[in-house]
N, C-alpha and C. Protein backbone atom coordinates (compact mmCIF):
# COMPACT_ATOMS: atom_id res chain seq x y z
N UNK A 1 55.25 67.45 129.94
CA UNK A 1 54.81 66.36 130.79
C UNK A 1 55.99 65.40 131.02
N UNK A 2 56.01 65.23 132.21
CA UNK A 2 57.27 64.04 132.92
C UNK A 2 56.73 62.55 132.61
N UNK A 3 57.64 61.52 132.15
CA UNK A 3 57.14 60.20 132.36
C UNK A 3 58.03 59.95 133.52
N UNK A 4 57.34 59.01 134.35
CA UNK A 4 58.23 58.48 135.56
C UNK A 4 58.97 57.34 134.91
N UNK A 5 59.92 56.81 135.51
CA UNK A 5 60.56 55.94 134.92
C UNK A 5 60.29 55.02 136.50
N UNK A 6 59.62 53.43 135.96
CA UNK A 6 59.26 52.88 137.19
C UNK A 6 60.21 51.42 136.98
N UNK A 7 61.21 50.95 137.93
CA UNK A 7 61.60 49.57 138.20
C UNK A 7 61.30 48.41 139.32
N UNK A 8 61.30 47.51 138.81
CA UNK A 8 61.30 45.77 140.08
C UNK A 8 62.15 46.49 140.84
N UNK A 9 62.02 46.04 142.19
CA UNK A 9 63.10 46.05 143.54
C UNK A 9 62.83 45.33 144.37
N UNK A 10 63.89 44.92 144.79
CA UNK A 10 64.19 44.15 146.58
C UNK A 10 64.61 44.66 147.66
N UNK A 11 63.67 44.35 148.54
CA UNK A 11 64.32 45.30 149.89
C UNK A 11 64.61 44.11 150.62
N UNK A 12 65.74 44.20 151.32
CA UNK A 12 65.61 42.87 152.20
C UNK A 12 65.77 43.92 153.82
N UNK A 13 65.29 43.38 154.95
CA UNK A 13 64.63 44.66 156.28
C UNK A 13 65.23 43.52 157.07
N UNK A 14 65.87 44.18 158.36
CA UNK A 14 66.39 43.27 158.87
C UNK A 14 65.41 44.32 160.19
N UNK A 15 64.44 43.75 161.18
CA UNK A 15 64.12 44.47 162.34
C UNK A 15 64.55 44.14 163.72
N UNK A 16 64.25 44.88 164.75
CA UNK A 16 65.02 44.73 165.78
C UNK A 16 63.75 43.68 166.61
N UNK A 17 64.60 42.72 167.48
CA UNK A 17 63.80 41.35 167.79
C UNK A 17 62.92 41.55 168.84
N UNK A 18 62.78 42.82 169.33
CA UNK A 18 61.55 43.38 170.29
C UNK A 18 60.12 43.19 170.11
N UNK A 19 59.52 42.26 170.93
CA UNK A 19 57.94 41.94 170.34
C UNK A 19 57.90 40.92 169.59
N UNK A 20 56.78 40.24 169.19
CA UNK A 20 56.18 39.08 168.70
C UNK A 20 56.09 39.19 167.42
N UNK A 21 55.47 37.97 166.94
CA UNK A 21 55.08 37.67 165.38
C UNK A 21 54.19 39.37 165.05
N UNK A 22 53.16 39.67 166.18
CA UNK A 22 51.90 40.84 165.36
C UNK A 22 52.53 41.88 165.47
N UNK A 23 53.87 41.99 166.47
CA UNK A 23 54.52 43.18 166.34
C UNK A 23 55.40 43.36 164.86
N UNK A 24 55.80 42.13 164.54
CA UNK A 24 56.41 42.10 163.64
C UNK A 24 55.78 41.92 161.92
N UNK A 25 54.27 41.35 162.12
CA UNK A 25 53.36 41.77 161.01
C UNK A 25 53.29 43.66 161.14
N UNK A 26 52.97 44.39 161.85
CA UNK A 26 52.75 45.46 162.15
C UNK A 26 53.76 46.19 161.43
N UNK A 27 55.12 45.80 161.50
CA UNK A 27 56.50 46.53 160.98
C UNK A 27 56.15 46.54 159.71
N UNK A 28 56.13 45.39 159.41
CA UNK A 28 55.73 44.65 157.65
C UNK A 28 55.10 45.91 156.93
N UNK A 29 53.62 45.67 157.87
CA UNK A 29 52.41 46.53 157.12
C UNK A 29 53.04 48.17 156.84
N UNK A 30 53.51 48.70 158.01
CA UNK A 30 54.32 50.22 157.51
C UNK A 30 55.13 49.81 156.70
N UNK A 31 55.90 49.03 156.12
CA UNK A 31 56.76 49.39 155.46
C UNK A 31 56.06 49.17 154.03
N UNK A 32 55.18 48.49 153.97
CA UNK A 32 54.07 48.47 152.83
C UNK A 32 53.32 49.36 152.44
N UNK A 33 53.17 50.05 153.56
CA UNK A 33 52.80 51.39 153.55
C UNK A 33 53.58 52.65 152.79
N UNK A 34 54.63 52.80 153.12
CA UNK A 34 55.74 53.46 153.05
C UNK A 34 55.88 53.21 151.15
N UNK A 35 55.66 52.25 150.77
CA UNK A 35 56.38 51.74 149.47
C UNK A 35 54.97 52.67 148.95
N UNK A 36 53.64 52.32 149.01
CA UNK A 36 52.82 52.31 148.90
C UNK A 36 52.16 53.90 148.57
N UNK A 37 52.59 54.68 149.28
CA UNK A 37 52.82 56.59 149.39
C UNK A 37 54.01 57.56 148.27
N UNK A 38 54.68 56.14 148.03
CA UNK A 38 55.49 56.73 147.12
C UNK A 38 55.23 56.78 145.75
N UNK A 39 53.96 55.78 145.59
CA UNK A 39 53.87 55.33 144.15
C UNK A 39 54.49 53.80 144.02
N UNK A 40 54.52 53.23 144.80
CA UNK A 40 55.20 52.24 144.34
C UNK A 40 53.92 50.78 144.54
N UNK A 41 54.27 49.78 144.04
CA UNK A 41 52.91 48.52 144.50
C UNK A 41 53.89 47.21 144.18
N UNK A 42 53.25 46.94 145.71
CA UNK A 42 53.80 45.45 146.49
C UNK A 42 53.58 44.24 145.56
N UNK A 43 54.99 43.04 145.41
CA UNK A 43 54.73 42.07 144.67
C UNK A 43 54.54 40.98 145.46
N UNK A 44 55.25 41.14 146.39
CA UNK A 44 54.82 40.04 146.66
C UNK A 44 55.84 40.50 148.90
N UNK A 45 55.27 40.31 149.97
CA UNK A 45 56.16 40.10 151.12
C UNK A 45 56.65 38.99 151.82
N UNK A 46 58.14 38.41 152.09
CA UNK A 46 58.08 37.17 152.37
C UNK A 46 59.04 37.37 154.21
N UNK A 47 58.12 36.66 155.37
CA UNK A 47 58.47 36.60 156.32
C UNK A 47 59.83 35.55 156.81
N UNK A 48 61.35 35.82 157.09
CA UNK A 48 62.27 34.85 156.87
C UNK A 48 62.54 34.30 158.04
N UNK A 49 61.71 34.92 159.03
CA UNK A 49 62.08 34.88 160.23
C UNK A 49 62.93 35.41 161.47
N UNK A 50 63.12 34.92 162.50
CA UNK A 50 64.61 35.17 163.37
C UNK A 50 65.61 34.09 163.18
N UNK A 51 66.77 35.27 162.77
CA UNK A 51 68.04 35.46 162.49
C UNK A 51 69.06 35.29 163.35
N UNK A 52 70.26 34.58 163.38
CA UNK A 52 71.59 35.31 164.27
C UNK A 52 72.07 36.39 162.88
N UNK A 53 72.33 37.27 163.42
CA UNK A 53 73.56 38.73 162.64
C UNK A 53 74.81 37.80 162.87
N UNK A 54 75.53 38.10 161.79
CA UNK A 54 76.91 37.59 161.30
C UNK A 54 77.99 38.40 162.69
N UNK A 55 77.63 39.68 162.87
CA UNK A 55 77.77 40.75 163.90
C UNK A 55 76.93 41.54 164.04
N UNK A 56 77.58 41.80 165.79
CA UNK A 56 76.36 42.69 166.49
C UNK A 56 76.20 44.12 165.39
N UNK A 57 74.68 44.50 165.51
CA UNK A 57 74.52 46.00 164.68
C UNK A 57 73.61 46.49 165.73
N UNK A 58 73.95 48.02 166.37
CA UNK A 58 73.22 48.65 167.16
C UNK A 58 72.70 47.62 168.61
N UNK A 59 73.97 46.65 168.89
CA UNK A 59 73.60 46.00 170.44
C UNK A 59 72.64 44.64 170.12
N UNK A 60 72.24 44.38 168.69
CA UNK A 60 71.31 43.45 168.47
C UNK A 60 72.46 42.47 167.75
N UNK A 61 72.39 41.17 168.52
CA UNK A 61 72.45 39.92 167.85
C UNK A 61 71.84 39.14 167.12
N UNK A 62 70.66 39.16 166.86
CA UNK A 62 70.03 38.64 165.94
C UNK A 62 68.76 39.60 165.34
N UNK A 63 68.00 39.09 164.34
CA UNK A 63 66.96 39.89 163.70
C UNK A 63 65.96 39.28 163.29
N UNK A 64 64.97 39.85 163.01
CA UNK A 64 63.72 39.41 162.62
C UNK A 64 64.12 39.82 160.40
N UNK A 65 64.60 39.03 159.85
CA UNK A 65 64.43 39.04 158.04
C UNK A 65 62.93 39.17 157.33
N UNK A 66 63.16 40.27 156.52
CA UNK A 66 61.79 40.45 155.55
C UNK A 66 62.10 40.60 154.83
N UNK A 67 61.78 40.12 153.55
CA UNK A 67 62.21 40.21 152.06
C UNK A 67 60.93 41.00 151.17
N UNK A 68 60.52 42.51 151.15
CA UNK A 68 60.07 42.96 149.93
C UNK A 68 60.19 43.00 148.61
N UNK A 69 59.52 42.25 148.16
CA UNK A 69 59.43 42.95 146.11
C UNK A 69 58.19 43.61 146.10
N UNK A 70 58.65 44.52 144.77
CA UNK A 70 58.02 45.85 144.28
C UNK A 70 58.24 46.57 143.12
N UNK A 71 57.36 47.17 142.98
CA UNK A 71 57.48 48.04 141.59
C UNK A 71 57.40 49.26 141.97
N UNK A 72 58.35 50.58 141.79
CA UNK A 72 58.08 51.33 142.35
C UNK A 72 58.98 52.33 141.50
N UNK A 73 58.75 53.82 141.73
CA UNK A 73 59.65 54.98 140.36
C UNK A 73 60.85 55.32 140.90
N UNK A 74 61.99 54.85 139.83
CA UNK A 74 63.25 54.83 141.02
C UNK A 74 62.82 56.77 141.75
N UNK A 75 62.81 57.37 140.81
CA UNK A 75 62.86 58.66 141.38
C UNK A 75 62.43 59.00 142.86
N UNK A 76 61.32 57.92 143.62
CA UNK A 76 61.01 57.69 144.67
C UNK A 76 61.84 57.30 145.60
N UNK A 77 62.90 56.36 144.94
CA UNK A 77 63.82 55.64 146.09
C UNK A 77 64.32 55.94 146.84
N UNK A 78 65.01 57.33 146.65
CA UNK A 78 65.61 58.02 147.67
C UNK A 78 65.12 58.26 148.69
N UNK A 79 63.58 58.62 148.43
CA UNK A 79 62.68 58.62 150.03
C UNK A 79 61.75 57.94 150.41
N UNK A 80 61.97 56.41 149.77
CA UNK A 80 62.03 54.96 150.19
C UNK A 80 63.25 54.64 151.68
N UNK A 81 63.76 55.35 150.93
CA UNK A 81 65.00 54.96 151.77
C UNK A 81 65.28 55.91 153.29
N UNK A 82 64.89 57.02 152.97
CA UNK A 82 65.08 58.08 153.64
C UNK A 82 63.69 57.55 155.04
N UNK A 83 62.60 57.07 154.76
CA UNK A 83 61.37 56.59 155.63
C UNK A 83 62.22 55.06 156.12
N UNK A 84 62.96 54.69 155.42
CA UNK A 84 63.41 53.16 155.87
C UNK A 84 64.31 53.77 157.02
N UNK A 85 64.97 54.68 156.95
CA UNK A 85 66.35 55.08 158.00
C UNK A 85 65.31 55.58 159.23
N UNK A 86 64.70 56.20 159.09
CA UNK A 86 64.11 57.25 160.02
C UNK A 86 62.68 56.48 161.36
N UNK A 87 62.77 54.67 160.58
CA UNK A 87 62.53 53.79 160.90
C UNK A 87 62.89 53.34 162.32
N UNK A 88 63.04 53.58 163.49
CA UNK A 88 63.62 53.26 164.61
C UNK A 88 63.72 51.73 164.75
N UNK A 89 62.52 50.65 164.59
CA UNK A 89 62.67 49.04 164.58
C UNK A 89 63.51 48.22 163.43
N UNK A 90 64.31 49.27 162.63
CA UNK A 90 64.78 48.84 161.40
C UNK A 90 66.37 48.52 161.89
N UNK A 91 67.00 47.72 162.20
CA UNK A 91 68.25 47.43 162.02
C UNK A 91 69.39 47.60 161.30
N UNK A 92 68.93 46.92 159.83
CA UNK A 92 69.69 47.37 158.55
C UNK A 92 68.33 47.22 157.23
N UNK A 93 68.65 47.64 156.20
CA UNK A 93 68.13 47.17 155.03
C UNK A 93 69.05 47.65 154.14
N UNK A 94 68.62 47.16 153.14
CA UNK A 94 69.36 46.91 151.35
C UNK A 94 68.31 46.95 150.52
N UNK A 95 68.21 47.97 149.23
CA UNK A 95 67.10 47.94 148.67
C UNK A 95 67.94 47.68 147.13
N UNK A 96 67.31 46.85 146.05
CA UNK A 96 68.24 46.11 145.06
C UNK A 96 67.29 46.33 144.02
N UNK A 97 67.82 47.23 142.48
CA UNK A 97 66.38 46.63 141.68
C UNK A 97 66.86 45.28 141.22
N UNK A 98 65.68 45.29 140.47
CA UNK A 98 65.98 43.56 140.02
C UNK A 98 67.36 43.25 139.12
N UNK A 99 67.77 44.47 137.89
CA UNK A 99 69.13 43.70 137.73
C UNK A 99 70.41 43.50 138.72
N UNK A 100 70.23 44.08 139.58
CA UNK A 100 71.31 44.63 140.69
C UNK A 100 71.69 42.76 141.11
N UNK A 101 70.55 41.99 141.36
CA UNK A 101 69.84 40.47 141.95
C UNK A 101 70.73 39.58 142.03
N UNK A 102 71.46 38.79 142.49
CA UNK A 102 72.78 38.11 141.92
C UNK A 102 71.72 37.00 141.35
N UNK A 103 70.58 36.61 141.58
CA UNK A 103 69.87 35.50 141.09
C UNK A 103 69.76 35.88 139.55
N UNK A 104 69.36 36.53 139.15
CA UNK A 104 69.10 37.69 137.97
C UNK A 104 70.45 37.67 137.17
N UNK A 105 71.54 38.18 137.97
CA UNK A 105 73.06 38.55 137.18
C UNK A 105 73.27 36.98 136.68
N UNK A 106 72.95 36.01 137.61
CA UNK A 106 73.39 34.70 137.16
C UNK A 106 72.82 34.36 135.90
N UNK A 107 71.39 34.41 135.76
CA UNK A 107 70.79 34.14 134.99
C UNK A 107 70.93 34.75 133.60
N UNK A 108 71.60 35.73 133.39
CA UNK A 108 71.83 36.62 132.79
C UNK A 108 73.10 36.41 131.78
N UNK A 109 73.86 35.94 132.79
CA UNK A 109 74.76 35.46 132.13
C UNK A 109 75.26 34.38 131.42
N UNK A 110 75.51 34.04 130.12
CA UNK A 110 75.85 32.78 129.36
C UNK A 110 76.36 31.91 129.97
N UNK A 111 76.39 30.45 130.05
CA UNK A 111 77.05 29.41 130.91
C UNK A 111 78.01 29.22 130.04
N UNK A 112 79.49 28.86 130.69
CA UNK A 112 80.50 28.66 129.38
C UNK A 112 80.16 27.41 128.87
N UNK A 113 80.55 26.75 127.58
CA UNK A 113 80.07 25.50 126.79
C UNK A 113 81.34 24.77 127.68
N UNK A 114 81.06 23.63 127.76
CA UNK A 114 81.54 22.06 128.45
C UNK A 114 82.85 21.58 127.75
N UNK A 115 83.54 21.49 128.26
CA UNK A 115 84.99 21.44 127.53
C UNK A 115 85.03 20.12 127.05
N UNK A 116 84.97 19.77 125.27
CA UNK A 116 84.79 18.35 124.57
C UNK A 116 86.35 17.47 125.22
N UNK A 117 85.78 16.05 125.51
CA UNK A 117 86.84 15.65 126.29
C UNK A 117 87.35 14.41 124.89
N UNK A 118 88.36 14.40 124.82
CA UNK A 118 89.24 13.78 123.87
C UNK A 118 89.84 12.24 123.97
């Protein structure tokens, strides 16, 4: 018998700015979906809005930002990822587990002690 080995992750979804807010709940919900088929369960979805892109990607200047957390078996990720590409309204994404987090790495790390002043 296999144990899965399951981790936290962040996806951050950058979509293409075609259509409205329900078009853009709609994206959301598949990609909740998507997490959802793999074994994986939603922590929480946060809507960031429209974006300018730093640079153009695929003719688009700006984007619609979604930030997923999740729990999900890395062994899945690969075709987490593989449904994220094959995604046509998807622009870019980045999928992060939680130590990967720079919020996390920070936290993680010891603060140096305060240099005694003389």
């Amino acid at each position: 018998m296999t144990t899965m080995t399951t981790r936290d992750y962040e996806a951050l979804v950058i979509f293409k700015t075609v259509g409205g807010e329900q078009d853009l709940a709609r994206h959301a919900s598949q990609l909740e979906e998507h997490i959802k088929r793999v074994g994986g369960r939603i922590e929480s979805s946060q809507n960031l809005g429209r974006r300018r892109l730093a640079f153009r990607i695929s003719r688009q200047s700006e984007g619609y930002y979604q930030v997923l957390r999740f729990h999900a078996p890395t062994e899945q990720i690969g075709e987490l990822e593989r449904l994220f590409r094959l995604n046509d309204t998807i622009v870019r994404f980045m999928i992060l587990n939680a130590e990967e987090l720079p919020v996390a790495a920070a936290q993680a790390q010891p603060q140096p002690a305060a240099a005694a002043r003389s």
